[in-house]
Structure formats: structure tokens, C-alpha cells
N, C-alpha and C. Protein backbone atom coordinates (compact mmCIF):
# COMPACT_ATOMS: atom_id res chain seq x y z
N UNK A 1 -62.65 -33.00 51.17
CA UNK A 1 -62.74 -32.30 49.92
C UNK A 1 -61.75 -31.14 49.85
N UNK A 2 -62.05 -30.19 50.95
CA UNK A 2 -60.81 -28.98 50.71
C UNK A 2 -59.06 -29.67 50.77
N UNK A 3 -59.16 -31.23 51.57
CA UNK A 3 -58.09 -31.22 52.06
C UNK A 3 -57.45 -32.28 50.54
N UNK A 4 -58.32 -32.36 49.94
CA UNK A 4 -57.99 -32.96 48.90
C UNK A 4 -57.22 -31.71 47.55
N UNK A 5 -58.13 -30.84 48.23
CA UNK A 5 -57.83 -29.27 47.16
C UNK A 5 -57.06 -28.73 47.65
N UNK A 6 -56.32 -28.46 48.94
CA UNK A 6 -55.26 -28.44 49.16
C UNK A 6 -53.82 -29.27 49.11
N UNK A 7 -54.36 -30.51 49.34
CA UNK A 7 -52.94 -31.37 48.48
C UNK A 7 -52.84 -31.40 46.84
N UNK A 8 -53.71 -30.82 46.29
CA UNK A 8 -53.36 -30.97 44.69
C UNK A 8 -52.71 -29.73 44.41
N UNK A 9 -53.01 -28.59 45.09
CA UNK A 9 -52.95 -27.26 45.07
C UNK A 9 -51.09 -27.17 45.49
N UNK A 10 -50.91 -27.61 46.67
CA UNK A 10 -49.40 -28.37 47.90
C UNK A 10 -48.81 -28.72 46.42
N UNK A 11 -49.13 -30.44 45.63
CA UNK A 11 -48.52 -30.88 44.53
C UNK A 11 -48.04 -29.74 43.40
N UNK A 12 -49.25 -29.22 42.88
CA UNK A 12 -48.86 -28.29 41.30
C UNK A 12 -47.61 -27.61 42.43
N UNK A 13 -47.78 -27.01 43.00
CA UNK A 13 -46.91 -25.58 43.63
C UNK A 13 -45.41 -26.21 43.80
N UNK A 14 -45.49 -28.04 43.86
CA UNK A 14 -44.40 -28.41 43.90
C UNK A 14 -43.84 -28.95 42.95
N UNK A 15 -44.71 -29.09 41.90
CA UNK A 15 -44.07 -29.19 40.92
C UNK A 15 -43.47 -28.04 40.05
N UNK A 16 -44.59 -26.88 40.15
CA UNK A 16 -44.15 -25.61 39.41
C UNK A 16 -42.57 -25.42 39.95
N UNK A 17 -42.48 -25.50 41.09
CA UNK A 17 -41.23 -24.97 41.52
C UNK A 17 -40.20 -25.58 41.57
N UNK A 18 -40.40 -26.86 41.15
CA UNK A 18 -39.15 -28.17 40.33
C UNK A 18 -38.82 -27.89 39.20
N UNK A 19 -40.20 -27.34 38.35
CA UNK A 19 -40.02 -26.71 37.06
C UNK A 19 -39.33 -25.63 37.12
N UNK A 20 -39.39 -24.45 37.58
CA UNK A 20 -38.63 -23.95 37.50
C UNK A 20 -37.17 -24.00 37.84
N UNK A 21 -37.14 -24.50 38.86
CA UNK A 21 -35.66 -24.68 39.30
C UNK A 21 -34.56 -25.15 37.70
N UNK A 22 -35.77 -26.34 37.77
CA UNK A 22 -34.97 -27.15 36.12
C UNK A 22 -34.51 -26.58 35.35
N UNK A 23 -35.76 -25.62 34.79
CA UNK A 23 -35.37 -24.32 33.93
C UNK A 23 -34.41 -22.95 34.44
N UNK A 24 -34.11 -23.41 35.68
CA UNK A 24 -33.19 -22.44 35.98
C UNK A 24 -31.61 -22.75 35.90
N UNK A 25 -31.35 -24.21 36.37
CA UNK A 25 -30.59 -25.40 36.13
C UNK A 25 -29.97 -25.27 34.49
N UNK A 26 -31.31 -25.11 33.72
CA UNK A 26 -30.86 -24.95 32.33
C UNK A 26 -30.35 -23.91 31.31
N UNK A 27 -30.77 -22.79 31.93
CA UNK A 27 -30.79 -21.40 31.68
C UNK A 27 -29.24 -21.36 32.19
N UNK A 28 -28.52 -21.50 33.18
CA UNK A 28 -27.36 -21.44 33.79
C UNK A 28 -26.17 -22.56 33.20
N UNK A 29 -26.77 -23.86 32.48
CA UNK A 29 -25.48 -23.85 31.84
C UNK A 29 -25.96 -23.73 30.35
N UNK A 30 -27.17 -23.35 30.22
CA UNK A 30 -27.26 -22.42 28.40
C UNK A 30 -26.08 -21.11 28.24
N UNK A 31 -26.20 -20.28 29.55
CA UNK A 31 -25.00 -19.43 29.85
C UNK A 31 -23.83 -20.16 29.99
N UNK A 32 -23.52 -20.96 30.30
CA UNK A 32 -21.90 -21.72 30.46
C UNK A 32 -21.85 -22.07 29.33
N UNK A 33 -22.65 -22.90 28.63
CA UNK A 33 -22.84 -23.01 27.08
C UNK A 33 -21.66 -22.04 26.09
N UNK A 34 -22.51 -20.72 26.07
CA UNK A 34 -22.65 -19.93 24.95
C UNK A 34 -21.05 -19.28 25.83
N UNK A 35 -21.19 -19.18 26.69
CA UNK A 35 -19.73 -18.71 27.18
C UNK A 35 -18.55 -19.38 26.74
N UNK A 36 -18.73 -20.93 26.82
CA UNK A 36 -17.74 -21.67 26.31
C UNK A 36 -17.16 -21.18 24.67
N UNK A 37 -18.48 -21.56 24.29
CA UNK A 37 -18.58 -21.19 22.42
C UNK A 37 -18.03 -19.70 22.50
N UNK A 38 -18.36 -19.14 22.90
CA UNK A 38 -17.22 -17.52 22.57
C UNK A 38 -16.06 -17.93 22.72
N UNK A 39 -15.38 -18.53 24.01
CA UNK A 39 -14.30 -18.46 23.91
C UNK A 39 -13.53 -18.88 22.67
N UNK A 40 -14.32 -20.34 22.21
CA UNK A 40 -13.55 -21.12 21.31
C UNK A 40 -13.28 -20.43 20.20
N UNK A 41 -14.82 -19.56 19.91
CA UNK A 41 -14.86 -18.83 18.55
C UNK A 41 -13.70 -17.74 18.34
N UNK A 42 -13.70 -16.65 19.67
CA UNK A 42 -12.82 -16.12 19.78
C UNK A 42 -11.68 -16.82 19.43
N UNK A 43 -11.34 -17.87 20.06
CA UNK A 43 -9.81 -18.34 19.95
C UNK A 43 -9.52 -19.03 18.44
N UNK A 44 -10.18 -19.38 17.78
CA UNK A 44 -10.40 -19.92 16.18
C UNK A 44 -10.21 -18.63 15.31
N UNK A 45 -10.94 -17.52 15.83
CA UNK A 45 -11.13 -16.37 15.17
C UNK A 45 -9.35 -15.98 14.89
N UNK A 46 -9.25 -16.21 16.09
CA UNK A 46 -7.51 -15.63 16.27
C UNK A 46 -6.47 -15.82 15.87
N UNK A 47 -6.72 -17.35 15.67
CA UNK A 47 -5.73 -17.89 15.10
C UNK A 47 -5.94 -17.76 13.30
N UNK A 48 -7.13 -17.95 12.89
CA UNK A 48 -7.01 -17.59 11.65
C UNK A 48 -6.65 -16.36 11.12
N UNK A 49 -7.03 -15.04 11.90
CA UNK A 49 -6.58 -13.84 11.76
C UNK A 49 -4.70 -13.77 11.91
N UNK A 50 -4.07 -14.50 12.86
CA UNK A 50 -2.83 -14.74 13.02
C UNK A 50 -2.43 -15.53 11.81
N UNK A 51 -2.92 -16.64 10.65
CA UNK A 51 -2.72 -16.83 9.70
C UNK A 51 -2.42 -16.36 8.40
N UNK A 52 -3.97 -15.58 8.63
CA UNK A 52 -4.25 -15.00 7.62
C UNK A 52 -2.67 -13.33 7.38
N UNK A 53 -2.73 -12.86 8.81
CA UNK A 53 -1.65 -11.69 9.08
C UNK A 53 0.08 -12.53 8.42
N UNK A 54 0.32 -13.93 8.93
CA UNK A 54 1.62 -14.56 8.24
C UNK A 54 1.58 -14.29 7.15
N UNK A 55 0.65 -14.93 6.53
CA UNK A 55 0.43 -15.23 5.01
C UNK A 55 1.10 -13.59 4.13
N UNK A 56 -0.01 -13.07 4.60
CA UNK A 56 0.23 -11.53 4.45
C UNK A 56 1.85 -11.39 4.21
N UNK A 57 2.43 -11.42 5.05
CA UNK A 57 3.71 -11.07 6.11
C UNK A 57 4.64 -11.88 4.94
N UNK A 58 4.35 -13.19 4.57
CA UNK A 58 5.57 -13.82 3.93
C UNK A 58 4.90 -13.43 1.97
N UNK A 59 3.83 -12.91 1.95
CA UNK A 59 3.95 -12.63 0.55
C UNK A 59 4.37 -11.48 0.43
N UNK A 60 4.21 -10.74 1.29
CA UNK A 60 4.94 -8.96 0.72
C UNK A 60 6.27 -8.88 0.86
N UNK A 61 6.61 -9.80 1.99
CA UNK A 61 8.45 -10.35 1.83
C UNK A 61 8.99 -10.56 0.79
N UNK A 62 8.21 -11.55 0.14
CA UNK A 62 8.71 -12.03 -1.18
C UNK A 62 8.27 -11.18 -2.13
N UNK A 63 7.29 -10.22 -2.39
CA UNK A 63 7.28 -9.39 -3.40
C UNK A 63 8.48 -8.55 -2.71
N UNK A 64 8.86 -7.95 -2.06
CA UNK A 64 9.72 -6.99 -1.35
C UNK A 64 11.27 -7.29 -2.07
N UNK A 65 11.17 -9.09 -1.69
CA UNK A 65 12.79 -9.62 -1.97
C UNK A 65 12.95 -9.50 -3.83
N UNK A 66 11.51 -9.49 -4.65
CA UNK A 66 12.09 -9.87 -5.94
C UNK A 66 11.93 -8.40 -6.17
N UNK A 67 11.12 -7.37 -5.58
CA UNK A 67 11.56 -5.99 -6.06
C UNK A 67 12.97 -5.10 -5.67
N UNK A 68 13.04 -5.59 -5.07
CA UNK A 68 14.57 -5.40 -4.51
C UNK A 68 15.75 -6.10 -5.49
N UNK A 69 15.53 -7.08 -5.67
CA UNK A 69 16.42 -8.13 -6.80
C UNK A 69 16.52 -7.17 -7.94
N UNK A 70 15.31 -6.75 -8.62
CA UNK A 70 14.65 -6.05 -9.83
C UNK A 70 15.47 -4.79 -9.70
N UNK A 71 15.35 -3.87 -8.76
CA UNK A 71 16.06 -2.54 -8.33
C UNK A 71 17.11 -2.66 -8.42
N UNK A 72 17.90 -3.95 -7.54
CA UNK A 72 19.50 -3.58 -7.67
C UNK A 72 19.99 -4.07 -9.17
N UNK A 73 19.15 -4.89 -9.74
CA UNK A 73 19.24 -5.47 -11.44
C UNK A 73 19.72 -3.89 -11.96
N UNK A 74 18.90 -3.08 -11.84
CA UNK A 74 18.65 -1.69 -12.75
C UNK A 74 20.22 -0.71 -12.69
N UNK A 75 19.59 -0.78 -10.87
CA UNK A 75 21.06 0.23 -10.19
C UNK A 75 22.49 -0.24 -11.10
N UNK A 76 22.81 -1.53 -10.23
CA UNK A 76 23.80 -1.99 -11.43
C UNK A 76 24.25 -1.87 -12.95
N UNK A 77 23.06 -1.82 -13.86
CA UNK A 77 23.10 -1.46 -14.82
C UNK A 77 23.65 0.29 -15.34
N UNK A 78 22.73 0.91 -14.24
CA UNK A 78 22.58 2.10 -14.51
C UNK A 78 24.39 2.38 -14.04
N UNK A 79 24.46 1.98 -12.62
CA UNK A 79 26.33 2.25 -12.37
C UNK A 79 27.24 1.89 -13.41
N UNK A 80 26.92 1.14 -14.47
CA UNK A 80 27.69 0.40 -14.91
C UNK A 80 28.00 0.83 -16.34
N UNK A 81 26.77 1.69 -16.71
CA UNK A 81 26.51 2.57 -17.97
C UNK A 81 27.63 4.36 -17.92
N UNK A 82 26.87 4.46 -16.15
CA UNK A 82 27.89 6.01 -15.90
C UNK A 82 29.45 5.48 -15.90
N UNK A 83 29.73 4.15 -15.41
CA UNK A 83 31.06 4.26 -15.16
C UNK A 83 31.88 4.08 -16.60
N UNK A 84 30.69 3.08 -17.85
CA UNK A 84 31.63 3.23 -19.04
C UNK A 84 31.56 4.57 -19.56
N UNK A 85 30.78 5.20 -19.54
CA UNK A 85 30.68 7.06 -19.78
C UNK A 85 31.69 7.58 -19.33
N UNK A 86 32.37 7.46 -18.12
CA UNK A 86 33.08 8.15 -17.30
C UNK A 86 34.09 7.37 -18.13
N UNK A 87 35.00 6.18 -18.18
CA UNK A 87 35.89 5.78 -18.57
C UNK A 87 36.39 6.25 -19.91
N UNK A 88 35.12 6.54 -20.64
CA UNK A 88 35.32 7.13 -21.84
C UNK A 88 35.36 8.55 -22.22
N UNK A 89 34.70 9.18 -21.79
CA UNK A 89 34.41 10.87 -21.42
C UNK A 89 35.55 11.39 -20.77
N UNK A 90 35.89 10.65 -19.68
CA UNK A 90 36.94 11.40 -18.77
C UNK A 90 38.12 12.06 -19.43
N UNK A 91 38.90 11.66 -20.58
CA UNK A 91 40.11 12.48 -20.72
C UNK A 91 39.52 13.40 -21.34
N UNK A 92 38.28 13.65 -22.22
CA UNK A 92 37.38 14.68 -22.95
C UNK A 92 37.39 15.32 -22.10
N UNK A 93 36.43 15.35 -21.15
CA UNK A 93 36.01 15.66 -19.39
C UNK A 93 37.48 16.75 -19.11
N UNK A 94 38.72 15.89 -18.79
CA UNK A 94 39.63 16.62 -18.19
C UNK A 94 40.10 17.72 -19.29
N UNK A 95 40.56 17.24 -20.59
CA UNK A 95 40.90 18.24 -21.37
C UNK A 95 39.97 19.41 -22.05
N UNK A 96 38.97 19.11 -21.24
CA UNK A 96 38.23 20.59 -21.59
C UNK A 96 37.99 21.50 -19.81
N UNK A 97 38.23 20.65 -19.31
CA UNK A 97 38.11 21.92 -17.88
C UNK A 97 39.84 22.39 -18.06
N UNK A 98 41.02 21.68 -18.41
CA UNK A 98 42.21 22.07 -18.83
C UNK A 98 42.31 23.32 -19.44
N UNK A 99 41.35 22.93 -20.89
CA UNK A 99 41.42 24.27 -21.77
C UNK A 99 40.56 25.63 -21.15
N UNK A 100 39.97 25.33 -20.35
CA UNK A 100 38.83 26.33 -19.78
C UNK A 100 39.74 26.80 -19.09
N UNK A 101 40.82 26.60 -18.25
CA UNK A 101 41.40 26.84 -17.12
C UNK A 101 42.50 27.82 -17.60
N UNK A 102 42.91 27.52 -18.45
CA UNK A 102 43.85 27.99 -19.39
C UNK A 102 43.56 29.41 -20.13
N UNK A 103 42.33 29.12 -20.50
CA UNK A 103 42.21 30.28 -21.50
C UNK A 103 41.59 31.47 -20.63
């Protein structure tokens, strides 16, 4: 009778401790698991952030290149307005610092 209550007693204790092991077995690659998945996430994360940063990168280029286009449009204009001023003004221009000089 006891020796019967001691082998059932021997059994559970050997099974509890299969059980656990199992669950320890499992617990250890639930951690390899979730370790893996970070990495990937991390590395997905990264690359879309590295996308998302191009994207960025080639639209402000191109706003950059047509505001620049737009600017030198103006500059040009604007040089091009002083220089007919100047072409025309200038002998005015000279013959009055002439007469100033003079008088």
C-alpha cells in the first residue's frame, strides 16, 4: 500500500518535472521567438524609415531645383530690366555728374 503511494507519488514528481522542463524548453525559444521578431521588426522599421527619409530627400530636391529655376527666372529678368535702365539712363547718368562737376 505505502509502496504503491510511493510509486504514484515517484510518477506525479516525474512527471511534474517533465512538465516543467517542457515549459521551460518553451519559455526559452518563446524568448528566441520574440527576439527574432524584434530583429526583423527593427530591420523593416529601418528600411521604411530609410524610404520614407529618400522620398523626403528627392522631393525637396525637386522643389529646391524648380525654386531655383523660378529665382534665376526673376534674377534674370530683374538684371535685364537694370541693364536696359542703365543703357538708357547712362548718358543722362554721365551728363549730369559732368554738369555737377563743372559747376
Amino acid at each position: 500500500m505505502y509502496s504503491n503511494l510511493v510509486r504514484n507519488i515517484v510518477q506525479l514528481d516525474k512527471k511534474a518535472r517533465e512538465s516543467v522542463d517542457e515549459y521551460k524548453i518553451k519559455k526559452e525559444n518563446i524568448n528566441h521567438l520574440v527576439n527574432e521578431e524584434e530583429i526583423r521588426l527593427k530591420k523593416e522599421m529601418l528600411t521604411e524609415i530609410k524610404t520614407a527619409v529618400k522620398n523626403l530627400e528627392n522631393k525637396y530636391k525637386n522643389e529646391i531645383k524648380i525654386k531655383l529655376e523660378q529665382e534665376k527666372i526673376k534674377f534674370d529678368a530683374a538684371l535685364n530690366e537694370i541693364i536696359t535702365i542703365f543703357e538708357r539712363e547712362k548718358d543722362v547718368w554721365v551728363e549730369t555728374i559732368f554738369q555737377s562737376c563743372i559747376k
